[in-house]
Structure formats: structure tokens, C-alpha cells
C-alpha atoms as a PDB file:
ATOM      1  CA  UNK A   1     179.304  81.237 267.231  1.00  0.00           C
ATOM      2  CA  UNK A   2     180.902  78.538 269.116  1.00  0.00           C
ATOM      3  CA  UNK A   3     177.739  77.485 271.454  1.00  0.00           C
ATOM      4  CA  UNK A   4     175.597  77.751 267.723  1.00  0.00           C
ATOM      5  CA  UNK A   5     178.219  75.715 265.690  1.00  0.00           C
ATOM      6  CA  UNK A   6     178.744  72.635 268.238  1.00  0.00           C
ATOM      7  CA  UNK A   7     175.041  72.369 268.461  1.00  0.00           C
ATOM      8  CA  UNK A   8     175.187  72.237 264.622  1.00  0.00           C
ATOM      9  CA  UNK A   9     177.564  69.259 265.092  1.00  0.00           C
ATOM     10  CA  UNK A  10     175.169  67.462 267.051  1.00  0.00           C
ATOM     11  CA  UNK A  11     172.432  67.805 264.964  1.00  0.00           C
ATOM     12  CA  UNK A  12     170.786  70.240 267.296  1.00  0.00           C
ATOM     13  CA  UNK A  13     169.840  72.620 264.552  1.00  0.00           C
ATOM     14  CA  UNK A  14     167.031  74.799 266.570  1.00  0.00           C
ATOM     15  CA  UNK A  15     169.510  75.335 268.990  1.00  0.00           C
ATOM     16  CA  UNK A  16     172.249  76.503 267.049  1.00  0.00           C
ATOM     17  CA  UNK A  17     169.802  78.647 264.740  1.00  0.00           C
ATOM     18  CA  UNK A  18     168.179  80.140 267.554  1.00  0.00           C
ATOM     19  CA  UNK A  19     171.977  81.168 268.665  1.00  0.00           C
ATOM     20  CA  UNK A  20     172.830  82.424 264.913  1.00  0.00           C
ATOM     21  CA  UNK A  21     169.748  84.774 264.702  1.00  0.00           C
ATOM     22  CA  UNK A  22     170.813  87.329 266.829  1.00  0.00           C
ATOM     23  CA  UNK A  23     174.230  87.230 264.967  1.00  0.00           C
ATOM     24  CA  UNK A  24     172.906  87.319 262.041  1.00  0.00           C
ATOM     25  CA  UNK A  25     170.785  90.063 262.678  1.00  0.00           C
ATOM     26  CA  UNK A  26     173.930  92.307 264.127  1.00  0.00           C
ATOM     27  CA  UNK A  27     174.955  91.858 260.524  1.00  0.00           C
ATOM     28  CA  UNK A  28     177.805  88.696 261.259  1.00  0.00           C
ATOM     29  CA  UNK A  29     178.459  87.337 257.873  1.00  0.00           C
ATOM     30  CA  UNK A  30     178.783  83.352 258.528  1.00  0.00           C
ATOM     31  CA  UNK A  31     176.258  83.370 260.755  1.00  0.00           C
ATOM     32  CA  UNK A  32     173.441  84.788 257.920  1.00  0.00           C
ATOM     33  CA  UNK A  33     175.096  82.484 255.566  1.00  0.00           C
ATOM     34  CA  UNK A  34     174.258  79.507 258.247  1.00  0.00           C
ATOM     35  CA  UNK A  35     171.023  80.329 258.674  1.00  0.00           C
ATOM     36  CA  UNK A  36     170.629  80.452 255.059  1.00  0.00           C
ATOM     37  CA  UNK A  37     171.922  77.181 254.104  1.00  0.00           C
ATOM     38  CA  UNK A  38     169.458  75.599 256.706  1.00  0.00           C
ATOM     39  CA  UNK A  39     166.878  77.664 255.229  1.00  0.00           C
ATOM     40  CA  UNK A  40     168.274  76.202 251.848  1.00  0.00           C
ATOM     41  CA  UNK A  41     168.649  72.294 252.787  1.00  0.00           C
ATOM     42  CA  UNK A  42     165.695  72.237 255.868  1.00  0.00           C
ATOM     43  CA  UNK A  43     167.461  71.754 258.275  1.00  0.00           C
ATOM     44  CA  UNK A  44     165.677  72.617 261.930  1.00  0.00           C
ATOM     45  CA  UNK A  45     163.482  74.387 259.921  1.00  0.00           C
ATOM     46  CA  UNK A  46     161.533  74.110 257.191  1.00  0.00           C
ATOM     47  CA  UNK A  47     162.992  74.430 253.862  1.00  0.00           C
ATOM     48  CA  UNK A  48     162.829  77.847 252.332  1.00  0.00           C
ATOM     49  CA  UNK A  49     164.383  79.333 249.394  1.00  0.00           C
ATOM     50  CA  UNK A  50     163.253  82.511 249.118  1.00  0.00           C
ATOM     51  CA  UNK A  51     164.931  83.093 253.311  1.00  0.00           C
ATOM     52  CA  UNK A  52     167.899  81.305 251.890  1.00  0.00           C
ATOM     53  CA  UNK A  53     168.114  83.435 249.198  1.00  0.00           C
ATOM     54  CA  UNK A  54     167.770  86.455 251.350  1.00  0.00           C
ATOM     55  CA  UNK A  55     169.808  85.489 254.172  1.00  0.00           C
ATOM     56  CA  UNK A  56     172.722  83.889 251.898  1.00  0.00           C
ATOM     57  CA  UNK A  57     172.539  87.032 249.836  1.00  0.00           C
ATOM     58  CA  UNK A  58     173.293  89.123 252.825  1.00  0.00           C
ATOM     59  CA  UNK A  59     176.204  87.125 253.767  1.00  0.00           C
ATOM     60  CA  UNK A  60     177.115  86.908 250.058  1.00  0.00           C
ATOM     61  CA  UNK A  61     176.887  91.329 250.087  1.00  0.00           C
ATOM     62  CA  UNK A  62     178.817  91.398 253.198  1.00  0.00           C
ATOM     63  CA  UNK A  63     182.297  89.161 252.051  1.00  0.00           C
ATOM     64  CA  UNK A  64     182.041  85.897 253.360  1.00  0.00           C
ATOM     65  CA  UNK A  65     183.437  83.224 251.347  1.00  0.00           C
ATOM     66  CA  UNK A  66     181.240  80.392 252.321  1.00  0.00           C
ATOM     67  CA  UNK A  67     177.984  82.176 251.978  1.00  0.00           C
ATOM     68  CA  UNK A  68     179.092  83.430 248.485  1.00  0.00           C
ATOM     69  CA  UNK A  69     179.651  80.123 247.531  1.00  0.00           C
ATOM     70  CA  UNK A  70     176.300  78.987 248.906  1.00  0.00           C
ATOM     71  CA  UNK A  71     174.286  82.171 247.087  1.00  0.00           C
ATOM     72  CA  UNK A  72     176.038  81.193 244.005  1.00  0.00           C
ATOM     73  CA  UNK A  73     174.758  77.750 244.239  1.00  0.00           C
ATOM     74  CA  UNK A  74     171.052  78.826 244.293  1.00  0.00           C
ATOM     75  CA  UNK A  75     171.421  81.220 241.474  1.00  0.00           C
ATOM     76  CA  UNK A  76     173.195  78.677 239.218  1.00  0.00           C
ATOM     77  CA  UNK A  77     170.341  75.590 240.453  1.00  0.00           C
ATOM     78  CA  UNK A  78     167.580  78.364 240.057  1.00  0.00           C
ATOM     79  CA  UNK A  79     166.734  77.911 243.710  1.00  0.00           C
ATOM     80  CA  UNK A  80     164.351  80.592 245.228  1.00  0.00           C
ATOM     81  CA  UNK A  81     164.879  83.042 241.820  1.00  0.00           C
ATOM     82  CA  UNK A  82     165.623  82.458 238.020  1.00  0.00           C
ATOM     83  CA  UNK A  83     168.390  80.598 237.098  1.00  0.00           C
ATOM     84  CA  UNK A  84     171.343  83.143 236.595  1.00  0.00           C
ATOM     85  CA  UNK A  85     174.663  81.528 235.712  1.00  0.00           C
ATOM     86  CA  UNK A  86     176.095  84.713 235.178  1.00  0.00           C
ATOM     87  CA  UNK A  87     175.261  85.983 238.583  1.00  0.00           C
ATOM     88  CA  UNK A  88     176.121  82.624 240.257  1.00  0.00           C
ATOM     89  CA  UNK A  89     179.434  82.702 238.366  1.00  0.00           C
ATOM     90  CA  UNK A  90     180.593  85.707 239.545  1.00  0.00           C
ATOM     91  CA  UNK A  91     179.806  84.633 243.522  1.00  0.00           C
ATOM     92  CA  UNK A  92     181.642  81.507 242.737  1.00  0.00           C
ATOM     93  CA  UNK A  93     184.669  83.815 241.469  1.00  0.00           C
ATOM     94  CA  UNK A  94     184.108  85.781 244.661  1.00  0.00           C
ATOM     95  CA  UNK A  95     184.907  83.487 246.719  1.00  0.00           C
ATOM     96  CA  UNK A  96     187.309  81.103 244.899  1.00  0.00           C
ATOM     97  CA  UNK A  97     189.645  84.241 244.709  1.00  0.00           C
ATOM     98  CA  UNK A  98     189.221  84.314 248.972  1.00  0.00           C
ATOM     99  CA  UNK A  99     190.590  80.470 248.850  1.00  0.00           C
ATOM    100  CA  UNK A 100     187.170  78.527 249.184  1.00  0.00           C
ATOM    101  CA  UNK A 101     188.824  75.295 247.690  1.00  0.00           C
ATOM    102  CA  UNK A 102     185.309  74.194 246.928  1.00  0.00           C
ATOM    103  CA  UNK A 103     184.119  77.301 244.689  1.00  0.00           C
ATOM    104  CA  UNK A 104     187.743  77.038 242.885  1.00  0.00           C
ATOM    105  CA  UNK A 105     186.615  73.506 242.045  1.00  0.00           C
ATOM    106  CA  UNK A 106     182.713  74.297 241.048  1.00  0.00           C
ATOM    107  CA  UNK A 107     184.654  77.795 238.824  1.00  0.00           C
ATOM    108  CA  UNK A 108     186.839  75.438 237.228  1.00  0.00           C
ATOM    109  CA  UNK A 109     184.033  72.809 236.512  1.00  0.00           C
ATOM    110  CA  UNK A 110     182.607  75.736 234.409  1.00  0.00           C
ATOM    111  CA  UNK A 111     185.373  77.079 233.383  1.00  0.00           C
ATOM    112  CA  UNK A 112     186.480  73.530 231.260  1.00  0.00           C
ATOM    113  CA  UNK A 113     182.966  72.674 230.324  1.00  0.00           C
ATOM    114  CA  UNK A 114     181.837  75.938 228.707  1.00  0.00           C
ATOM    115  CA  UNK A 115     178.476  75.083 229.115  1.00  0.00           C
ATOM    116  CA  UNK A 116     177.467  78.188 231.440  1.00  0.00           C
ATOM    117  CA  UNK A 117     179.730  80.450 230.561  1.00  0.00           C
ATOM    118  CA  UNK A 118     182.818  81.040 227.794  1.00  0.00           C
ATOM    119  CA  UNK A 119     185.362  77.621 227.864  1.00  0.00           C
ATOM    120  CA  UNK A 120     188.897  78.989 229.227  1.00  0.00           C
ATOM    121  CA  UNK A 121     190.876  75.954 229.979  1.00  0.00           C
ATOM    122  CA  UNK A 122     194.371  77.957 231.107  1.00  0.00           C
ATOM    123  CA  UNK A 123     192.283  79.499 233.936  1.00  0.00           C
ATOM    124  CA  UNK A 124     190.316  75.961 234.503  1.00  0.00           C
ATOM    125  CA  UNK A 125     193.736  74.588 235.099  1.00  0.00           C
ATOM    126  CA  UNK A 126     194.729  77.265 237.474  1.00  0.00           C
ATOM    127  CA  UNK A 127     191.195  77.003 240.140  1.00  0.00           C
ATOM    128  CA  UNK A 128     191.783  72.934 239.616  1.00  0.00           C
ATOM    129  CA  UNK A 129     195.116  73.111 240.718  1.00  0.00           C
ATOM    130  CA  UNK A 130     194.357  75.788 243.671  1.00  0.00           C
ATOM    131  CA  UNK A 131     191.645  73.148 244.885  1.00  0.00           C
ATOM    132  CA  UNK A 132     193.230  70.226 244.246  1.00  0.00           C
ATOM    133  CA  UNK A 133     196.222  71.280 246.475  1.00  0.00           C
ATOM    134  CA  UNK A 134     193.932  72.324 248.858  1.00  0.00           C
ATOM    135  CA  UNK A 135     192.525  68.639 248.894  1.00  0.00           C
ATOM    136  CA  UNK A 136     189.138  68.657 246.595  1.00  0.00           C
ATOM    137  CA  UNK A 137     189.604  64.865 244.875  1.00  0.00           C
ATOM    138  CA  UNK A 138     187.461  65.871 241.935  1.00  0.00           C
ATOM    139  CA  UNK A 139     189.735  69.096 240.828  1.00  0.00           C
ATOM    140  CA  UNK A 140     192.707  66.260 240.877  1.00  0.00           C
ATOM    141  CA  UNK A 141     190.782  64.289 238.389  1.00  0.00           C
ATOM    142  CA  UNK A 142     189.860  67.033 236.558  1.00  0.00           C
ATOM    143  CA  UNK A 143     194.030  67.565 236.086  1.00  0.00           C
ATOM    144  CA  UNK A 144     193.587  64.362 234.674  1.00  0.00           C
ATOM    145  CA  UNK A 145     191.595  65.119 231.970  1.00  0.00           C
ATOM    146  CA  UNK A 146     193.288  68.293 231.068  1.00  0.00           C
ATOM    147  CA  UNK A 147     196.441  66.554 230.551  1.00  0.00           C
ATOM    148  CA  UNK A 148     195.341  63.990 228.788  1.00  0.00           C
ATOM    149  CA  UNK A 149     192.614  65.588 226.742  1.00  0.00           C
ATOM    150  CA  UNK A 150     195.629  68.567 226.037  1.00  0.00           C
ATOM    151  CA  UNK A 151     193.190  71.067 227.434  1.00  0.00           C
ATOM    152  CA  UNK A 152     195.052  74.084 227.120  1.00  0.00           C
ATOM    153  CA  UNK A 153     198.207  72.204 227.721  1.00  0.00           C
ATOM    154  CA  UNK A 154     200.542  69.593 225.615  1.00  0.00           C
ATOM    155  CA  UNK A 155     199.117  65.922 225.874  1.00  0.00           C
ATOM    156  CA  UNK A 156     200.964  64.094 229.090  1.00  0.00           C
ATOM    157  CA  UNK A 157     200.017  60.911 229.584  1.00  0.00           C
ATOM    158  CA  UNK A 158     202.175  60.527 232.895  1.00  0.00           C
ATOM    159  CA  UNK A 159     200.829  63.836 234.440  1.00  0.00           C
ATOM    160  CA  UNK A 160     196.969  62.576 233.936  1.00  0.00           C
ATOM    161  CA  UNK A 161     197.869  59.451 235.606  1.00  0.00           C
ATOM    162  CA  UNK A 162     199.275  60.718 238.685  1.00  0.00           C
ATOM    163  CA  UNK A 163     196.756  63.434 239.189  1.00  0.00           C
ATOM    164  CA  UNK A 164     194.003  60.079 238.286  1.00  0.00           C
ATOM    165  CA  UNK A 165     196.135  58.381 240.896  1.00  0.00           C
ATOM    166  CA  UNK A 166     195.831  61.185 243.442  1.00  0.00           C
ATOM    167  CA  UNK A 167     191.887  61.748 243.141  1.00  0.00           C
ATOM    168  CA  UNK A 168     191.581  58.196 243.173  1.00  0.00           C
ATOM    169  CA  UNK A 169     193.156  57.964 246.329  1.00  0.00           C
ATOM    170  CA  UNK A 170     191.177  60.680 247.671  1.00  0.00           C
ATOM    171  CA  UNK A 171     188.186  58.969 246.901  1.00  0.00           C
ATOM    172  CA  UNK A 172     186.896  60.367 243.517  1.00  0.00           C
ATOM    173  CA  UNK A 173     184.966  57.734 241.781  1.00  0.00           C
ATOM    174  CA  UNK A 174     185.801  59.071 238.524  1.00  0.00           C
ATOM    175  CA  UNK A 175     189.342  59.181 239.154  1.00  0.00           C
ATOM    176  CA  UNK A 176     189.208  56.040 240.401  1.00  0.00           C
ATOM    177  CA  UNK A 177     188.046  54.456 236.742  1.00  0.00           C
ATOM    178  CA  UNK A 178     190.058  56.585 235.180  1.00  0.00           C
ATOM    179  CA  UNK A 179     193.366  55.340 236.461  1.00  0.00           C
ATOM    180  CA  UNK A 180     191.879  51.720 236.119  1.00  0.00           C
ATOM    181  CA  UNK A 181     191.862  52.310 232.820  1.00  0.00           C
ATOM    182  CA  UNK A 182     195.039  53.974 232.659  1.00  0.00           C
ATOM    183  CA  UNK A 183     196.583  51.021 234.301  1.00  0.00           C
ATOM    184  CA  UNK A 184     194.827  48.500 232.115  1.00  0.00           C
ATOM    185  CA  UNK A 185     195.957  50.496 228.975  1.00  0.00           C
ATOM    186  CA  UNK A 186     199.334  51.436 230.121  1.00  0.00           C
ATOM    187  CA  UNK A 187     199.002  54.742 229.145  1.00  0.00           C
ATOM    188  CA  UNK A 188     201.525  57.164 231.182  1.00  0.00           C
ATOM    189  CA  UNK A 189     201.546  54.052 233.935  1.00  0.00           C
ATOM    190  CA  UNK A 190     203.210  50.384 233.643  1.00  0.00           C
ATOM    191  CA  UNK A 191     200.622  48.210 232.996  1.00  0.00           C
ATOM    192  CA  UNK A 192     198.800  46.538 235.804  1.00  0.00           C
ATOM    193  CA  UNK A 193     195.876  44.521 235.478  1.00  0.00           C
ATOM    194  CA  UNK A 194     194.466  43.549 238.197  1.00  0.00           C
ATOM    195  CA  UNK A 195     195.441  47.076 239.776  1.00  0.00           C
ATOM    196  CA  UNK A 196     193.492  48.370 236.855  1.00  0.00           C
ATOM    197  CA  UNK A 197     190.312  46.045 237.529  1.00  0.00           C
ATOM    198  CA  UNK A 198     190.693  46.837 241.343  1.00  0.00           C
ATOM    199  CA  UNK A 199     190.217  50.428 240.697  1.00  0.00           C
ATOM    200  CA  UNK A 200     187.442  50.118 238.101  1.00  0.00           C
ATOM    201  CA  UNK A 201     185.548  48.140 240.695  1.00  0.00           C
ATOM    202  CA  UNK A 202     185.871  50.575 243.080  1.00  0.00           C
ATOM    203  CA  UNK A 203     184.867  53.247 240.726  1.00  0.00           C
ATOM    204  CA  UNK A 204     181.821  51.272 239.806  1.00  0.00           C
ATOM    205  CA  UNK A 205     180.763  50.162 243.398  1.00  0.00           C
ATOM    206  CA  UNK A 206     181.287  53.877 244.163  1.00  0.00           C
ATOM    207  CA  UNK A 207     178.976  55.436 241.493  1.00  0.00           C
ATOM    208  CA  UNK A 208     180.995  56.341 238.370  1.00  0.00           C
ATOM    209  CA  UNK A 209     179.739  55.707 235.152  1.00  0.00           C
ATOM    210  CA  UNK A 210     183.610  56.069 233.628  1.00  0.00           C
ATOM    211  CA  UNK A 211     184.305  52.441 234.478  1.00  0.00           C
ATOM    212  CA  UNK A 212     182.041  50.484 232.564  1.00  0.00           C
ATOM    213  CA  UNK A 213     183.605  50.334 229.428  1.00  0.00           C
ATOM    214  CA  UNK A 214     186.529  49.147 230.501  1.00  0.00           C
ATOM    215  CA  UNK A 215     185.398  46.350 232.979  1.00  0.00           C
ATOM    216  CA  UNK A 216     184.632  43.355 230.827  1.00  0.00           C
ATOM    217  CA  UNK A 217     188.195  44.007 228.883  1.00  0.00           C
ATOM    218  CA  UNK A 218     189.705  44.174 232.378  1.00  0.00           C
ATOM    219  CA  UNK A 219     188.065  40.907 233.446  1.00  0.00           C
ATOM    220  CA  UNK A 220     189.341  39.488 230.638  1.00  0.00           C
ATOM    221  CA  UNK A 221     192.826  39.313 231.346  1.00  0.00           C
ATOM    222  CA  UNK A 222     193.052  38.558 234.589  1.00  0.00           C
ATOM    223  CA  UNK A 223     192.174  34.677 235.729  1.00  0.00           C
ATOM    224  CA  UNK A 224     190.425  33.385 238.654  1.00  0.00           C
ATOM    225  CA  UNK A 225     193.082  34.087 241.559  1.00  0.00           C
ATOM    226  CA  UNK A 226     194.066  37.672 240.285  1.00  0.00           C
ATOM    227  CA  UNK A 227     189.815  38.313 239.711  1.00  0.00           C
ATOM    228  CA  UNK A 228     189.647  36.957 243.343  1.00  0.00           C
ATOM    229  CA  UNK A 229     192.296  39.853 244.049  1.00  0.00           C
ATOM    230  CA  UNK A 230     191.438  42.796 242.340  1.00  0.00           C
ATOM    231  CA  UNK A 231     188.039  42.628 244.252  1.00  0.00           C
ATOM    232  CA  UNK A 232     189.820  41.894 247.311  1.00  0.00           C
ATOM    233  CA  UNK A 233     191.759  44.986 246.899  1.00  0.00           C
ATOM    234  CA  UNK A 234     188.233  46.717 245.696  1.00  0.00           C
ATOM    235  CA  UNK A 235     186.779  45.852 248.667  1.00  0.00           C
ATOM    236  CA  UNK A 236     184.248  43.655 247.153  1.00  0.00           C
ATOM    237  CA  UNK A 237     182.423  40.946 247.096  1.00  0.00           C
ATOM    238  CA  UNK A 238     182.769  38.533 244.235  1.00  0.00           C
ATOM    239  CA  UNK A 239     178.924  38.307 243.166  1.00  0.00           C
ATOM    240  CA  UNK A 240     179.155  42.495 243.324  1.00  0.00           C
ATOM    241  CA  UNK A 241     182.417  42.415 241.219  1.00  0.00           C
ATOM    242  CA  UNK A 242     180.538  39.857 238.476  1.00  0.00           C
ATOM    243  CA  UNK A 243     177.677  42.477 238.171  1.00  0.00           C
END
């Protein structure tokens, strides 16, 4: 498993699945569920569904965390069988209950939105805080929006900011334009605007589509040298920042 996974980290995929098959075979859990995600993504190999549905399954049967995550994905995409969000919620439960930080945060996703399967923001709270302590950015700004949205909590404007403030910092675009606007608002934060339009260009340059309501009021109190500053701080350039 060693020899198979530094080849993996080279990018030597044929190597390191020709060292998992025998594994895999002998009935080790992680190794079916890596040959089943590069059956799944294509990688040294072409891409299969179907073998990474059967290989991730196995793993899935046999307890491992990471390929119960990885079978839950397919069935909730639809991905070499029917789309079964039941089934893929379950797996996802599975292994968010053995710690997999990033199947507490994909549970909890479900859990708030209620699109898949019934809304239960208490226990959405709970798998976003297990993953957010465990370092998944988007579970913090998901705390964000269950304080301030008083998802199964009472409204705190200073708790969604922080936990904005911490997925922000850990990179979430989303949390990233949401304590922009927090900071631009001063709600549960002093205000700060050119903090506020340095993290709503971030959040923009980095994808989220939270920010753009709140950039031109942003703008708009800030002059020239503290524009020139929030995109310093933003990392970008001024013609980007304009945009």
C-alpha cells in the first residue's frame, strides 16, 4: 500500500493500480476503493463507472470510510446506476459517523438544504461543526448561514461572522463574500470597508457568485487610495477589481 500510494503521488497511476489489484482482490478495503475512484475519475485507466461502482461498492460493503464516501457519491450523481439519494445518503452517514470530515460536510449539505432528503437543521449543525473542526472551509461557512439565517438556532449575527471569517480564511469563496458583506454592513462585525471590498474581491476572483451584489455598494464608499488597497489586499489587479 505504500509502494501503490507514492506512485499515486507521482502521478504514476498504472503503477500504483497494478500494486492495488492484488490487494484489492485479497479483499483490502482502501485499496478496492482506490481502484475504484480511478475507475471513477480515469485515472491510468480508462474511465469506468460500472468497475467503479463495483469496486467502490466492495470497499463501501467491507467498512472503509473513504470508499463509502466515494460509492455514495456515484449513487447521489447517478454515476454507473440510477440516481439513489436515499442509498447515497445512507453511505454518506456511514462514513461521516467513522469521522470522514468530508462526508460530514456533503451529510450536512443535505441535511440544511432538504432537497434530497427531509431538512433537519439541529443535525446539519452538528456534521458542520464535526467538519468544520476538522478543517472543511465550506462546513465553516455553512455555520455562517445557520446562525444568521436562525437555522435551527437563535439569530447571531457575531457567531455567523466569525465562522464567515474562519471559512474565509480557509479559502471558501463563499465565505469569503459573505464576511465582505458582513464587514461592509456591520452586521455582528465593526464596519470595515475596504476589508469588506477586499474580501468580496477575493470571493469574486475566486468563483463565488455571493459577492456580486454587494460589490458596486462596496466600491462606493471607498475612494481611490483605499480601492487601490482593498485589491491590494485581494490580491488583484486593478483592471480585474473594476470588472
Amino acid at each position: 500500500m505504500e509502494a501503490a500510494r507514492a506512485a499515486s503521488e507521482a502521478g504514476d497511476y498504472a503503477t500504483a493500480l497494478r500494486l492495488w489489484e492484488p490487494l484489492a482482490q485479497a479483499g483490502v478495503a482502501r485499496a478496492q476503493n482506490n481502484i475504484g475512484a480511478c475507475f471513477a475519475e480515469g485515472l491510468g485507466i480508462a474511465r469506468d463507472p460500472e468497475l467503479a461502482l463495483k469496486w467502490l461498492t466492495l470497499s463501501a460493503e467491507a467498512g472503509d470510510p473513504v470508499g463509502q464516501r466515494n460509492c455514495a457519491a456515484l449513487h447521489f450523481r447517478g454515476d454507473g446506476t440510477e440516481a439513489d439519494f436515499v442509498k447515497a445518503a445512507a453511505l454518506y452517514r456511514q462514513a461521516a459517523e467513522q469521522g470522514n470530515a468530508p462526508a460530514q460536510d456533503m451529510l450536512s449539505w443535505m441535511l440544511l438544504e432538504g432537497e434530497v432528503m427531509p431538512a433537519d437543521p439541529i443535525e446539519a449543525r452538528r456534521w458542520a461543526l464535526a467538519a468544520a473542526e476538522a478543517g472543511v472551509a465550506a462546513s465553516m461557512t455553512r455555520l455562517g448561514m445557520i446562525y444568521h439565517n436562525a437555522l435551527g438556532v437563535d439569530r447571531d449575527a457575531a457567531h455567523a461572522a466569525d465562522w464567515w471569517r474562519r471559512g474565509a480564511e480557509a479559502g471558501d469563496a463563499d465565505g469569503q463574500a459573505m464576511l465582505g458583506a458582513a464587514l461592509l454592513l456591520g452586521n455582528g462585525v465593526a464596519k470595515d470597508a475596504i476589508a469588506a471590498l477586499a474580501w468580496l474581491l477575493r470571493a469574486q476572483a475566486d468563483g463565488s457568485k455571493l459577492a456580486a451584489p454587494f460589490l458596486t455598494p462596496a466600491r462606493a464608499v471607498v475612494d481611490e487610495q483605499g480601492l487601490a488597497e482593498a485589491e491590494r489586499r485581494a490580491g488583484v489587479h486593478s483592471a480585474a477589481g473594476r470588472a
